[in-house]
Protein backbone atom coordinates (compact mmCIF):
# COMPACT_ATOMS: atom_id res chain seq x y z
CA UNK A 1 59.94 136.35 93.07
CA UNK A 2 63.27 136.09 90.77
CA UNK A 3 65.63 134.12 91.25
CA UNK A 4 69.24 135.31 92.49
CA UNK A 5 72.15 134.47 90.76
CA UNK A 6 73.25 132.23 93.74
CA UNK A 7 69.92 129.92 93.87
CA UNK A 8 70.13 129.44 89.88
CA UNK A 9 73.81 128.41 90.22
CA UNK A 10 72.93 126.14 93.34
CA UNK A 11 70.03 124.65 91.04
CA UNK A 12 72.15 123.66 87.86
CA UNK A 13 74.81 122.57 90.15
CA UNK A 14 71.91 119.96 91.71
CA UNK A 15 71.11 119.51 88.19
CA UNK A 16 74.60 118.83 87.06
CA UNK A 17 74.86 116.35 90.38
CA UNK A 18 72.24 114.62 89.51
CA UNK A 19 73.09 113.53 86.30
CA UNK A 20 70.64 115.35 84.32
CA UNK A 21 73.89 117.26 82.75
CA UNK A 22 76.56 115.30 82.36
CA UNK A 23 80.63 116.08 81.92
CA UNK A 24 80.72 117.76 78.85
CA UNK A 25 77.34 118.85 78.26
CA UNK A 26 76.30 122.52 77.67
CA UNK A 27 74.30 124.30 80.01
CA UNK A 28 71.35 126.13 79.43
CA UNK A 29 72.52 129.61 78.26
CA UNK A 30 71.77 133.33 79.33
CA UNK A 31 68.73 133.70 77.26
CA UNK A 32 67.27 129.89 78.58
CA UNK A 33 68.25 130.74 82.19
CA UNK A 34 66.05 134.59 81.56
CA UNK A 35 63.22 132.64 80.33
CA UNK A 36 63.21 129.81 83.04
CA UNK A 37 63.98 131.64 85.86
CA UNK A 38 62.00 135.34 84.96
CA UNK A 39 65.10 137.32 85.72
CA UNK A 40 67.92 139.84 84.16
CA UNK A 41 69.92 138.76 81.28
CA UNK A 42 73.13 140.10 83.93
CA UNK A 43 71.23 137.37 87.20
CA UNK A 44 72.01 134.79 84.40
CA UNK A 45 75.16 135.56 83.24
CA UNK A 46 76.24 135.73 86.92
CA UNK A 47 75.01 132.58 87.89
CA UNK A 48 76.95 130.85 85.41
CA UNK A 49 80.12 133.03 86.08
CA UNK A 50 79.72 131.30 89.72
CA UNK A 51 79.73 127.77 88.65
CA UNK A 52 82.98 128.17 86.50
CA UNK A 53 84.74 130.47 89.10
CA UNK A 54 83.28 127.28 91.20
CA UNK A 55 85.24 124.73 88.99
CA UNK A 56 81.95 122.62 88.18
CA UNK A 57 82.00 124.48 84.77
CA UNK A 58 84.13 126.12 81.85
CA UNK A 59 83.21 129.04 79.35
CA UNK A 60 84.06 128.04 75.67
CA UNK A 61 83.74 131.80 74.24
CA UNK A 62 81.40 131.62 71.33
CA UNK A 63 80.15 128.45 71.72
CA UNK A 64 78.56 128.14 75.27
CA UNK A 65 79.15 127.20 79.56
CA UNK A 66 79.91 123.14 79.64
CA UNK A 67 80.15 121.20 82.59
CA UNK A 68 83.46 120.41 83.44
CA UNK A 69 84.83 116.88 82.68
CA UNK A 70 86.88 115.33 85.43
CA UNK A 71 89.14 112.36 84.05
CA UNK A 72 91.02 111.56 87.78
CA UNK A 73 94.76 110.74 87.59
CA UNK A 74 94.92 108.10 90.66
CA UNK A 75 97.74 108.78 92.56
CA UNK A 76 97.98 105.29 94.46
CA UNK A 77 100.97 106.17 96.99
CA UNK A 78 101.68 103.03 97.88
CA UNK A 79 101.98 101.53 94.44
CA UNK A 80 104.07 104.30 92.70
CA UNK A 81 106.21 104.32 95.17
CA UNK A 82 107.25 100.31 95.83
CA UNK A 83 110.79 99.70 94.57
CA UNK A 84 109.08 96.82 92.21
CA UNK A 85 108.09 99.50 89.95
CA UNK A 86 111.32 102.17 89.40
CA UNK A 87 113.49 98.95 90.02
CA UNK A 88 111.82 97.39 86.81
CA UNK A 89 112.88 100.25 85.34
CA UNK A 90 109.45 101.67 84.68
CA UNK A 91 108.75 105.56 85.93
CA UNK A 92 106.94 106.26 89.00
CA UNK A 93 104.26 108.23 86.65
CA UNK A 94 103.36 105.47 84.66
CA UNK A 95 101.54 103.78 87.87
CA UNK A 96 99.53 107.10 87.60
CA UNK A 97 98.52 107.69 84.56
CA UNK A 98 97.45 103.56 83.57
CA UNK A 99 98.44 104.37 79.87
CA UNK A 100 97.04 107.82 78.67
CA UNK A 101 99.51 110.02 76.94
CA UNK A 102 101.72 111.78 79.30
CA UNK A 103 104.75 114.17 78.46
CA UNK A 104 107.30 115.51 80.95
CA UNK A 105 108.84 119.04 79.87
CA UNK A 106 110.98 121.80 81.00
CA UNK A 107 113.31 119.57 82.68
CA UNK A 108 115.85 121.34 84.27
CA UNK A 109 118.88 120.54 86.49
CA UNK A 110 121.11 122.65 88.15
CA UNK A 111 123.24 123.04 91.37
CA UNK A 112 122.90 125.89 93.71
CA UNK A 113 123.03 126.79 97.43
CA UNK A 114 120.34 124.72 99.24
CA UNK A 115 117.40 126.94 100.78
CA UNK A 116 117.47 126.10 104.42
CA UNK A 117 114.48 123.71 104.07
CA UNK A 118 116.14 122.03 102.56
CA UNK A 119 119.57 122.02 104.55
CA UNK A 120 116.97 120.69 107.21
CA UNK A 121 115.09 118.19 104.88
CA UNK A 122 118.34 116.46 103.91
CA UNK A 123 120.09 117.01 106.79
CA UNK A 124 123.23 119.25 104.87
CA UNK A 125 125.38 121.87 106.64
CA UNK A 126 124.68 125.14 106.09
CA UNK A 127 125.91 126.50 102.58
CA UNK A 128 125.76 123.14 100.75
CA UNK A 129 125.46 122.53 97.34
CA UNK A 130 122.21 120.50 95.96
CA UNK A 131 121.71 119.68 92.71
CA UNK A 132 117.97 120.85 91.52
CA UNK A 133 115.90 118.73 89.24
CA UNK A 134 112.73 120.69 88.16
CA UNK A 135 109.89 119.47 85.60
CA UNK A 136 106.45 119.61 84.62
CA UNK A 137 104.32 117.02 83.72
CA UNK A 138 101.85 116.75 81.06
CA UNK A 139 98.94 114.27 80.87
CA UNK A 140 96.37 113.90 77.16
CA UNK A 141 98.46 117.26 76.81
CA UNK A 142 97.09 119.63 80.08
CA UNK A 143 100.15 120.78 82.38
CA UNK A 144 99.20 118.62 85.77
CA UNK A 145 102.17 118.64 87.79
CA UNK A 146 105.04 120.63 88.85
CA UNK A 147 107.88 118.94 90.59
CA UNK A 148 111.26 119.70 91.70
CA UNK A 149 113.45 117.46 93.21
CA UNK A 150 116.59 117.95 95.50
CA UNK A 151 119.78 115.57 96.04
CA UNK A 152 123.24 116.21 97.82
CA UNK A 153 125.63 117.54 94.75
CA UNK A 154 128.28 115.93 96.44
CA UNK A 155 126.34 112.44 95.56
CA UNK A 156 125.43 112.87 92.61
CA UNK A 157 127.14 115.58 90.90
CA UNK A 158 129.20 113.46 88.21
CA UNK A 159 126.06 110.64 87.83
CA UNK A 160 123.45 110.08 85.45
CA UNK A 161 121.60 111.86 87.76
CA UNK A 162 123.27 115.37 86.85
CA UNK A 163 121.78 114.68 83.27
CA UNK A 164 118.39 115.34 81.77
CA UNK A 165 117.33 111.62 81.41
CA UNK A 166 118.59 109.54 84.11
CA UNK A 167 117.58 106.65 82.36
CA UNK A 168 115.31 103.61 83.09
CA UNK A 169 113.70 103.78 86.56
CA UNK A 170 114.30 107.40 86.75
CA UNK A 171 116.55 109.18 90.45
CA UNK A 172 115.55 106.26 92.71
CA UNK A 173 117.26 103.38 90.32
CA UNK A 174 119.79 105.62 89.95
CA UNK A 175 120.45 105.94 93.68
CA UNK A 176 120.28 103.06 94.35
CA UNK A 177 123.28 102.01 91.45
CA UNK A 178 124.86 104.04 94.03
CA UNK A 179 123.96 102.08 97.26
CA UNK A 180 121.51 104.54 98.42
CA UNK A 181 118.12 102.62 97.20
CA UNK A 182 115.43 104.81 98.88
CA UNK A 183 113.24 102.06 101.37
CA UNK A 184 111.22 104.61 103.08
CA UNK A 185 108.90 107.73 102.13
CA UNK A 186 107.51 110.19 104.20
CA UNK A 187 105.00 112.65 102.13
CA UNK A 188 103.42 115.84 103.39
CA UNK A 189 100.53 117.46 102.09
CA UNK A 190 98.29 120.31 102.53
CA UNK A 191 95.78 122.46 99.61
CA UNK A 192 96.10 125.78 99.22
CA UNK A 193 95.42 127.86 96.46
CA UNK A 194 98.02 128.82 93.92
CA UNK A 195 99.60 131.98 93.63
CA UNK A 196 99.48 134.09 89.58
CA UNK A 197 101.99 132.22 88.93
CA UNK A 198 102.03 128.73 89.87
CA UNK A 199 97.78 128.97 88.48
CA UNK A 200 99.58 129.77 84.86
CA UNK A 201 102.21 127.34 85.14
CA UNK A 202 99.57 124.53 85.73
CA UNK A 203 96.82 126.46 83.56
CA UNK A 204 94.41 125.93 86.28
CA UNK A 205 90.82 126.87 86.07
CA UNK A 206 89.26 129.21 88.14
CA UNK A 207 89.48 128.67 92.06
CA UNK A 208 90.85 125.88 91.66
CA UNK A 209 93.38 124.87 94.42
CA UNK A 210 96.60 123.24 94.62
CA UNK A 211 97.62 119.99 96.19
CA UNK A 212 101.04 120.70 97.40
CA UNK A 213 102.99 117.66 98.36
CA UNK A 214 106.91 117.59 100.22
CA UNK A 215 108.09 114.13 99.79
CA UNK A 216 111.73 112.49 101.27
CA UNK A 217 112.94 109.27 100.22
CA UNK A 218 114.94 107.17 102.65
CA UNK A 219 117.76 104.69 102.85
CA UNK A 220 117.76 101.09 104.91
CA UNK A 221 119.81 103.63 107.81
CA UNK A 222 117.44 106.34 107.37
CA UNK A 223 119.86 108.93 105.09
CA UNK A 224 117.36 111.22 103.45
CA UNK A 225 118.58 111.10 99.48
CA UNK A 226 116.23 113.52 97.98
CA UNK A 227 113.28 116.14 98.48
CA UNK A 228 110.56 116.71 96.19
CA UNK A 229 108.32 119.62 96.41
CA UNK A 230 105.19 118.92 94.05
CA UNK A 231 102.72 121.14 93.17
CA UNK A 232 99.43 119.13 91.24
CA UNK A 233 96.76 120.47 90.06
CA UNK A 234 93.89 118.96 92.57
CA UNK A 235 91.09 119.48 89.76
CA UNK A 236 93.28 116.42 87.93
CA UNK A 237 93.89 114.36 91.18
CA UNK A 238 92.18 111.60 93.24
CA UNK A 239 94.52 110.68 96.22
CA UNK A 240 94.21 107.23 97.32
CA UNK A 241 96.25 105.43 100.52
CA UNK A 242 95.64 102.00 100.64
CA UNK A 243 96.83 100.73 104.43
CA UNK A 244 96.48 97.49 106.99
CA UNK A 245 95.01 97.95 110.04
């Protein structure tokens, strides 16, 4: 009896699981899969449409279906986060990314009327002014990350913080050259899948789904000094919380 298109892609996946294709490697393709399996040249195509609309593959037009290679970015909360490592002057990312190339672009900061999130977030009267920090983040040259970030204008409006690069250490040294040193996170998240537009902005593959993480950084008397809304792409990601029991 042939095969459906579900039970071949179900058998390469075990296939792919089990080693016998590894990241990288081709796949068998349509005319294989007809041969091996006795079905239609459109049962094969479909089965491999499923594993890349799956994520465990990607279509190279003209050249063949590959298994998809997964290179994690670690995100290690805990470490990226301790004040030993913007303090130093270092960048949060560069506890992620342990030394492969990464590229932040399309900075952009502005002010404008906080959303009311965010009036809630930072704890603002209605109708203030936040300045917005917004900027994507690269790694070996694939868009990974989206992140904006919102302070208080009033706080930092005329700081290095207003500008582009704020320098070694990046917002949190900066606040605290201002006596606001952040000492406590708090970080929601939740997956969801991305809308047209946020799936183009992080050029993500085919149901893949978002990580989207709300984080607020806290002073020593619990002032909340910035929110950052971050959307990663969770085919890049491995999450790891490291805590004492």
């Amino acid at each position: 009896m042939p095969e459906t298109a579900r039970q071949i892609a179900d058998d390469l996946r075990a296939r792919i699981d089990s080693g016998e294709f590894g990241p990288g490697a081709r796949l068998p393709g349509e005319p294989a899969l007809v041969r091996q399996y006795g079905v239609a040249k459109m049962t094969a195509a479909n089965a491999l449409k499923l594993l890349v609309t799956e994520g465990a593959a990607v279509a190279r037009p003209g050249s063949g279906t590959y298994v998809r290679e997964f290179k994690p970015i670690r995100r290690v909360a805990t470490q990226r986060l301790s004040r030993s490592q913007w303090s130093s002057g270092a960048s949060i990312w560069s506890a992620d990314v342990s030394g492969r190339p990464m590229e932040v672009v399309d900075i952009e900061v502005h002010e404008t009327v906080a959303p009311g999130w965010v009036v809630r977030a930072l704890r603002l009267d209605e109708g203030a002014t936040v300045l917005v920090r917004s900027r994507r983040y690269l790694v070996d040259g694939s868009p990974v990350q989206q992140a904006t970030s919102y302070l208080a204008a009033d706080l930092v409006r005329h700081t290095r913080i207003a500008q582009p690069d704020p320098g070694p250490g990046g917002v949190y040294a900066r606040l605290a050259d201002l006596g606001l040193a952040p000492v406590d996170f708090t970080e929601e998240l939740r997956a969801r899948m991305p809308s047209p537009e946020e799936a183009d902005l992080l050029a993500l593959l085919p149901a893949t789904p978002l990580i989207e993480v709300y984080r607020t950084a806290m002073t020593a008397e619990r002032k909340p000094v910035e929110v950052n809304h971050m959307l990663l792409d969770a085919g890049s990601y491995v999450m790891q919380y490291d805590f004492n029991s």
